[in-house]
C-alpha atoms as a PDB file:
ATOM      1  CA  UNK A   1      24.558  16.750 -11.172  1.00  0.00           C
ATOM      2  CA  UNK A   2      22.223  15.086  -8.405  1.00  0.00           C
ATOM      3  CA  UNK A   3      23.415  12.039  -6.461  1.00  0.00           C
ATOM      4  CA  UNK A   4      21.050   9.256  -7.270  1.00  0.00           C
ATOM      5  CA  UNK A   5      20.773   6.262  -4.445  1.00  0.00           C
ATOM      6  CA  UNK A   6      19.808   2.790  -5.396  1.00  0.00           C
ATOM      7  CA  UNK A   7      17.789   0.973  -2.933  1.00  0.00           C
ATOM      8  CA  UNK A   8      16.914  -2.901  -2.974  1.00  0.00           C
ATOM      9  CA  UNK A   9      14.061  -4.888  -1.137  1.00  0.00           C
ATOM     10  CA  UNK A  10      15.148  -6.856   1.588  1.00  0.00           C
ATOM     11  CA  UNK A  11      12.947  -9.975   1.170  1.00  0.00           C
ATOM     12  CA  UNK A  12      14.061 -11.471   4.480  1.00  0.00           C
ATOM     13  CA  UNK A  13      12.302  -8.752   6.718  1.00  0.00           C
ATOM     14  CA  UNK A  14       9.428  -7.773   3.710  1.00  0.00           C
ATOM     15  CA  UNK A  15       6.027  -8.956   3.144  1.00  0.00           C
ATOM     16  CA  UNK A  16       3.868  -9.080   0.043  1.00  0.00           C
ATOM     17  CA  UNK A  17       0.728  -9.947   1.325  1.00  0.00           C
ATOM     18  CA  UNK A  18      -2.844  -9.606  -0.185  1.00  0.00           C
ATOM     19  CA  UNK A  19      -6.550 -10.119   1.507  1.00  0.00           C
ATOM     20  CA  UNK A  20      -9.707 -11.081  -0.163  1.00  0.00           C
ATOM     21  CA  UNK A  21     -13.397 -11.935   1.433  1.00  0.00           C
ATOM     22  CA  UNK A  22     -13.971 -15.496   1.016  1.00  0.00           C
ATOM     23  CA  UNK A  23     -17.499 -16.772   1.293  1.00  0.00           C
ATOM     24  CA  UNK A  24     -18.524 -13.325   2.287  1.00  0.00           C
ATOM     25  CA  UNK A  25     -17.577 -13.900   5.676  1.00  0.00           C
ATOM     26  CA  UNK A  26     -14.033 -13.981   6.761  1.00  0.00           C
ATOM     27  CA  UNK A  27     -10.819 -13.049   4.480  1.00  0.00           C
ATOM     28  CA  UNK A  28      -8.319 -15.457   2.861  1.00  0.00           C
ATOM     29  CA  UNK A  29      -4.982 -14.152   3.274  1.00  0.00           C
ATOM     30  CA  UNK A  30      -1.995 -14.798   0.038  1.00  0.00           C
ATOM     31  CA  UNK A  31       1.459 -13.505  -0.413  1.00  0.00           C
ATOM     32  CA  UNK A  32       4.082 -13.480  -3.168  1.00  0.00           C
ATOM     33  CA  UNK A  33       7.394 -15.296  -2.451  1.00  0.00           C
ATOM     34  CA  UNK A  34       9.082 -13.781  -5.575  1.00  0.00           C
ATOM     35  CA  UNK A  35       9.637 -10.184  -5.805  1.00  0.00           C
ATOM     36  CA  UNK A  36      12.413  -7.182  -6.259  1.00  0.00           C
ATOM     37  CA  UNK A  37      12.044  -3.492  -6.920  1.00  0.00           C
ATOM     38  CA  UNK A  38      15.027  -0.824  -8.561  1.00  0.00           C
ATOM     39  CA  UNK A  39      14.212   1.964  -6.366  1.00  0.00           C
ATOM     40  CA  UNK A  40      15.978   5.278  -7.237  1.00  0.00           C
ATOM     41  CA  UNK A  41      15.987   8.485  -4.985  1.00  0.00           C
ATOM     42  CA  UNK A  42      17.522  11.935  -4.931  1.00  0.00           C
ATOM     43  CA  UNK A  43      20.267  11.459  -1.909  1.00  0.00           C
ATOM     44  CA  UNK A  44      18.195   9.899   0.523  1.00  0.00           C
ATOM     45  CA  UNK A  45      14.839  11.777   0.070  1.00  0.00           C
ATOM     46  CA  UNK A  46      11.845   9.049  -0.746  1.00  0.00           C
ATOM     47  CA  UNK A  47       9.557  11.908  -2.247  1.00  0.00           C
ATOM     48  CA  UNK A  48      11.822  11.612  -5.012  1.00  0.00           C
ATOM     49  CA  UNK A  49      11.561   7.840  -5.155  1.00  0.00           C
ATOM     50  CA  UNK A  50      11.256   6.591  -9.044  1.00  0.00           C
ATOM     51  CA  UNK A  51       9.851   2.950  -8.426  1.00  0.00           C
ATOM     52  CA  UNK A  52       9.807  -0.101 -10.853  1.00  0.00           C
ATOM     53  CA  UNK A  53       8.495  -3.013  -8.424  1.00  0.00           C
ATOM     54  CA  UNK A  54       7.814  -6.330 -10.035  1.00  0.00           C
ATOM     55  CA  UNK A  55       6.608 -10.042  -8.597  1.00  0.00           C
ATOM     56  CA  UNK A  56       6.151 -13.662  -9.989  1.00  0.00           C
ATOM     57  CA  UNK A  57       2.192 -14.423  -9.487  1.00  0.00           C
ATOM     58  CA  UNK A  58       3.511 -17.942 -10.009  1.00  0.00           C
ATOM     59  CA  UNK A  59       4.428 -17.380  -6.283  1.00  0.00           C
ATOM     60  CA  UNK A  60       1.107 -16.821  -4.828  1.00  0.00           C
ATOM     61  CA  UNK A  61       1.222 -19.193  -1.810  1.00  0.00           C
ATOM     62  CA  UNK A  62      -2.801 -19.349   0.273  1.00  0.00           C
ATOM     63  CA  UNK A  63      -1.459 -22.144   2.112  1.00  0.00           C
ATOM     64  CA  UNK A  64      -4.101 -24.021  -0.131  1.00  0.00           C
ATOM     65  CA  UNK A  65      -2.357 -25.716  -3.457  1.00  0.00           C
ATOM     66  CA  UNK A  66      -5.607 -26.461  -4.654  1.00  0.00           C
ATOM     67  CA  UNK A  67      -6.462 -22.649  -4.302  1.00  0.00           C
ATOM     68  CA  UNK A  68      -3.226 -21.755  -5.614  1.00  0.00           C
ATOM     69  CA  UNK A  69      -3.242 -23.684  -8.611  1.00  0.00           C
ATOM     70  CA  UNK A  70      -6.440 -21.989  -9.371  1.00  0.00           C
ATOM     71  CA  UNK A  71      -4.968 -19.060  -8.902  1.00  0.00           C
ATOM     72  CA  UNK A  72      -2.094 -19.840 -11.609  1.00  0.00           C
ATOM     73  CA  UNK A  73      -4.860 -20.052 -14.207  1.00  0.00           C
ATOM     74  CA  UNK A  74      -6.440 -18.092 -16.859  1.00  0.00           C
ATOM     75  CA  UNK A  75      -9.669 -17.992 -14.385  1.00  0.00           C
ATOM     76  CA  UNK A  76      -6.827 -14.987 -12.271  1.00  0.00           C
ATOM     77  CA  UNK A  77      -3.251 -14.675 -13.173  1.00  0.00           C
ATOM     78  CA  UNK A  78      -2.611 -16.543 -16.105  1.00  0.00           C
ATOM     79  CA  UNK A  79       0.966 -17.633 -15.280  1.00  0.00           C
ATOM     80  CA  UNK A  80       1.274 -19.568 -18.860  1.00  0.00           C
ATOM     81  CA  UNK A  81       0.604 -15.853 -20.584  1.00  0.00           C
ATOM     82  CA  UNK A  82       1.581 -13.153 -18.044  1.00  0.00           C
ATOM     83  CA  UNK A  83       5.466 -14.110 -16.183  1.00  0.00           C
ATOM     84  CA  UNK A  84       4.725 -10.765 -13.890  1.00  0.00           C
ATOM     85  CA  UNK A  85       2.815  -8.288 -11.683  1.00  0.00           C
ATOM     86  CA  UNK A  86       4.401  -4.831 -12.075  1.00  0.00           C
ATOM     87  CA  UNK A  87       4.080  -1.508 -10.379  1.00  0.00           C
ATOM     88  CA  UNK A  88       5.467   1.512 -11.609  1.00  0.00           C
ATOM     89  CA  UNK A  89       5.579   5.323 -10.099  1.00  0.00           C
ATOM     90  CA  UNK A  90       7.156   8.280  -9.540  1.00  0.00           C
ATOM     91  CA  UNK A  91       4.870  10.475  -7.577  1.00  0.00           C
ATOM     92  CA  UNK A  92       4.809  10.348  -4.134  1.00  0.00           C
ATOM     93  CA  UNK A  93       2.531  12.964  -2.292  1.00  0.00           C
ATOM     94  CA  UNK A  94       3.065  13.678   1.480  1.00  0.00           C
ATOM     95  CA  UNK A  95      -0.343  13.412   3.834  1.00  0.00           C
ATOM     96  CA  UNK A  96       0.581  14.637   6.939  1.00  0.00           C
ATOM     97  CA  UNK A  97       3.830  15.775   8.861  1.00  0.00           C
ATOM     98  CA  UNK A  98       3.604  12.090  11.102  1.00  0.00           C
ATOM     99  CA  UNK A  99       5.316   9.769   8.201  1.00  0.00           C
ATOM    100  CA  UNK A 100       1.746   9.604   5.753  1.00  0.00           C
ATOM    101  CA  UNK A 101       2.030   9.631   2.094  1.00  0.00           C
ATOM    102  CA  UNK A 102       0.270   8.296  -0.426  1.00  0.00           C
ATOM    103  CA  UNK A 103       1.917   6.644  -3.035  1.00  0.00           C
ATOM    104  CA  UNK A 104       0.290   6.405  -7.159  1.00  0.00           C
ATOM    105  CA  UNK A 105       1.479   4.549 -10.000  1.00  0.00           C
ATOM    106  CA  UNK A 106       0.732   2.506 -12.270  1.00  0.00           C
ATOM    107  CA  UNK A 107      -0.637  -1.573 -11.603  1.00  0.00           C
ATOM    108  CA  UNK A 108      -0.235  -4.144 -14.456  1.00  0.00           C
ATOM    109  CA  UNK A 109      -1.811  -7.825 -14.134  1.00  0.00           C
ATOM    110  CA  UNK A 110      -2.516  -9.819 -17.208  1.00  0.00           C
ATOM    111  CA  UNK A 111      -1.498  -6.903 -19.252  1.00  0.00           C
ATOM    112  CA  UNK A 112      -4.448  -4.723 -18.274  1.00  0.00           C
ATOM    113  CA  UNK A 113      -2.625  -1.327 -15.962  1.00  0.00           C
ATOM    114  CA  UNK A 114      -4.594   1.184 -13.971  1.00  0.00           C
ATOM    115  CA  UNK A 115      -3.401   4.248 -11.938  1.00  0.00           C
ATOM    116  CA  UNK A 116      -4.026   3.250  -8.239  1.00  0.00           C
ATOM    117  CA  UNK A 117      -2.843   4.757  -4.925  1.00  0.00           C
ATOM    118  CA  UNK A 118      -1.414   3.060  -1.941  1.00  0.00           C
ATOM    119  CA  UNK A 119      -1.253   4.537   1.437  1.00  0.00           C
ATOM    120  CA  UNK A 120       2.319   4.665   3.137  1.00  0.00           C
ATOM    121  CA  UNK A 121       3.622   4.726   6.559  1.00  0.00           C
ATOM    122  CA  UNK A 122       7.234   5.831   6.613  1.00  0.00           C
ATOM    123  CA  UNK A 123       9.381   4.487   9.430  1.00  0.00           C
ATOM    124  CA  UNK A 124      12.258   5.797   8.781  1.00  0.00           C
ATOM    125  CA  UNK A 125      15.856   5.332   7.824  1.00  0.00           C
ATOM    126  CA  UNK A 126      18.593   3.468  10.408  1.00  0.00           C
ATOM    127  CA  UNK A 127      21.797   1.769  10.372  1.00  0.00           C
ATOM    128  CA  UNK A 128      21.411  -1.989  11.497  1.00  0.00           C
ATOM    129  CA  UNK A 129      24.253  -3.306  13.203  1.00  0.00           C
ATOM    130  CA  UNK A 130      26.401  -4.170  10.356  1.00  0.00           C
ATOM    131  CA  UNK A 131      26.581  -0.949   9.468  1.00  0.00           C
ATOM    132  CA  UNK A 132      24.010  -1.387   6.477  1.00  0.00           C
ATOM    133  CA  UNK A 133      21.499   1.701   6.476  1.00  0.00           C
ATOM    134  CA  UNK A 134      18.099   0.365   5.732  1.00  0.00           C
ATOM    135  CA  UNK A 135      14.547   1.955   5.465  1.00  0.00           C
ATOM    136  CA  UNK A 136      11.131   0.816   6.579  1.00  0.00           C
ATOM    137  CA  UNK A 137       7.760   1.263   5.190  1.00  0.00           C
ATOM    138  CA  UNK A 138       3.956  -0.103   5.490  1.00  0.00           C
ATOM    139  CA  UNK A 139       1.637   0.061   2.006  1.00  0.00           C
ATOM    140  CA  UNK A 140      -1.691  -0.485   1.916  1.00  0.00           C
ATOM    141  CA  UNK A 141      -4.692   0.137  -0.516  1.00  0.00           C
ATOM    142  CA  UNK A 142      -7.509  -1.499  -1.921  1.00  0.00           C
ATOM    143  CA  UNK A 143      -8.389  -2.563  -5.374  1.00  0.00           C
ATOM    144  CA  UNK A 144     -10.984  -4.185  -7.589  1.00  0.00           C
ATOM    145  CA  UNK A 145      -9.805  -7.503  -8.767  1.00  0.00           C
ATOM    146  CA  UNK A 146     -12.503  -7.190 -12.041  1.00  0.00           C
ATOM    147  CA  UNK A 147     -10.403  -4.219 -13.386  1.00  0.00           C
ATOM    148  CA  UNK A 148      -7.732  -6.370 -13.848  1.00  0.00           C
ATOM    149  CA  UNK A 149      -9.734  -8.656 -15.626  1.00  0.00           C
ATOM    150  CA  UNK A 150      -9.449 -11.230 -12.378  1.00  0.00           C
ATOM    151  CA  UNK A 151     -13.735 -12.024 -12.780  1.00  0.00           C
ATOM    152  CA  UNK A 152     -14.064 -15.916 -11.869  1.00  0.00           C
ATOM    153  CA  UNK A 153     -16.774 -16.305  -9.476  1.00  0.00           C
ATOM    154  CA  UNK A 154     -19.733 -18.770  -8.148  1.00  0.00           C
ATOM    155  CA  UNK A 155     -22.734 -17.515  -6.556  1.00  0.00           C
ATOM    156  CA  UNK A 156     -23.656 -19.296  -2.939  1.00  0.00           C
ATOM    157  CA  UNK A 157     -26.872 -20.989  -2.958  1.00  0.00           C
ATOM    158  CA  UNK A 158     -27.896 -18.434   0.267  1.00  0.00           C
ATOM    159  CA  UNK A 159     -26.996 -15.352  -2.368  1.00  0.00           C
ATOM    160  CA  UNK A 160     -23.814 -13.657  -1.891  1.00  0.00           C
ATOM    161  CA  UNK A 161     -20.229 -15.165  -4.085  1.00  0.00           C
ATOM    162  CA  UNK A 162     -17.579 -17.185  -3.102  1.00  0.00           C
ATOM    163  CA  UNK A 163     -14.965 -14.230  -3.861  1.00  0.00           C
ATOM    164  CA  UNK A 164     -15.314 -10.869  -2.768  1.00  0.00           C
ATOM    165  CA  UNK A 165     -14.108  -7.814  -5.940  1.00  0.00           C
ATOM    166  CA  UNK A 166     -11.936  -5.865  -3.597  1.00  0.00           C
ATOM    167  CA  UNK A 167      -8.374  -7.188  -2.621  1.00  0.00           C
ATOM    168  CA  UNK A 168      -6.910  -5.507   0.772  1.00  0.00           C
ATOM    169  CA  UNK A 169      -2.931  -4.949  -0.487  1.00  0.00           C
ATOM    170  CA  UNK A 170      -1.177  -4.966   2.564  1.00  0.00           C
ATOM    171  CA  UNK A 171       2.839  -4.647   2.320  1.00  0.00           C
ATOM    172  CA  UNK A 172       6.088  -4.363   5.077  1.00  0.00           C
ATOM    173  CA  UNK A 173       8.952  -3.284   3.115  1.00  0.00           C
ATOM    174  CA  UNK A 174      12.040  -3.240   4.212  1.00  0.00           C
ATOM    175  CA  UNK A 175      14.942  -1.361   1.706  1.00  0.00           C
ATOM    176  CA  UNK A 176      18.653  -1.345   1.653  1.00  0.00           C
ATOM    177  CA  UNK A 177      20.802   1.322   0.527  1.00  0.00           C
ATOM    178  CA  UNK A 178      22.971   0.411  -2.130  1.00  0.00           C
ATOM    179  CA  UNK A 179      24.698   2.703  -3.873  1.00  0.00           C
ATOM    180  CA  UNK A 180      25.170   6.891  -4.890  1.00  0.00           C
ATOM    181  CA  UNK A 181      25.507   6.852  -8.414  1.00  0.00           C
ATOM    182  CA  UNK A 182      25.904  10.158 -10.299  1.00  0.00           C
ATOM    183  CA  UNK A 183      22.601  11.306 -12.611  1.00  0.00           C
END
């Protein structure tokens, strides 16, 4: 039998975050305040990682509520129909001997999931000074927000649209061991 380890988001030192070109110019920055993640590895080896990651789109925040509330709608998320973002995976492929992976699974928004890949950044496992051991990691990746059926748009009277297709993920997470469990 193989010792399973559970491992939990720390939202206090994680990030959800999300970029997308507004106006063709510059990039409007969003995170999700809601979001937790049953994270499963062999012992403590994160190439073995099963991941089930989920997040309330009801807590985009722009710093707009105008925006937001836009957001909520059936023109993007579609909070009244679709209660959450998920993100499954199990495969985990190593890049380079420095900490690079590159992470696929499966992305579900409004019901519609595609395979994507994230790049990761391990940083490593320590004990903090409670004694807690904890585990660090960057994810990034790109995707195209029409896949997911996210298409509102305006066209600018110069040419161009008001938002860009391709949303910049960017993520800090920070886990926390909590439990060996027999499999």
């Amino acid at each position: 039998m193989a010792t399973k380890t559970k491992w939990v988001i720390d939202p206090a030192h994680s990030e959800i975050a999300f970029k997308v070109k507004h106006l063709m110019i510059t990039n409007v920055k969003g995170i999700f305040a809601e979001y937790n993640a049953s994270i499963y590895t062999t012992g403590e080896d994160f190439m073995t990682a099963e991941i089930d990651f989920w997040m309330n789109p009801e807590s985009v925040s722009t710093k707009d509520e105008k925006r937001d509330g836009h957001l909520k709608s059936p023109d993007f998320f579609d909070i009244a129909n679709h209660k959450e973002i998920t993100f499954e995976s199990n495969t985990i492929e190593k890049v380079d001997g420095d900490g690079s992976y590159e992470l696929w699974g499966e992305l579900t928004i409004k019901g519609i999931t595609k395979k994507i890949k994230l790049d990761v950044e391990f940083g490593g496992v320590v004990k903090d000074p409670w004694g807690a051991e904890k585990a660090g990691f960057a994810i990034n990746g790109k995707i195209n927000r029409k896949d997911w059926g996210l298409t509102w748009n305006t066209t600018l009277e110069a040419g161009g649209v008001l938002v860009g297709d391709t949303v910049n993920i960017s993520c800090e997470i920070e886990l926390l061991k909590q439990e060996e469990v027999e499999s």
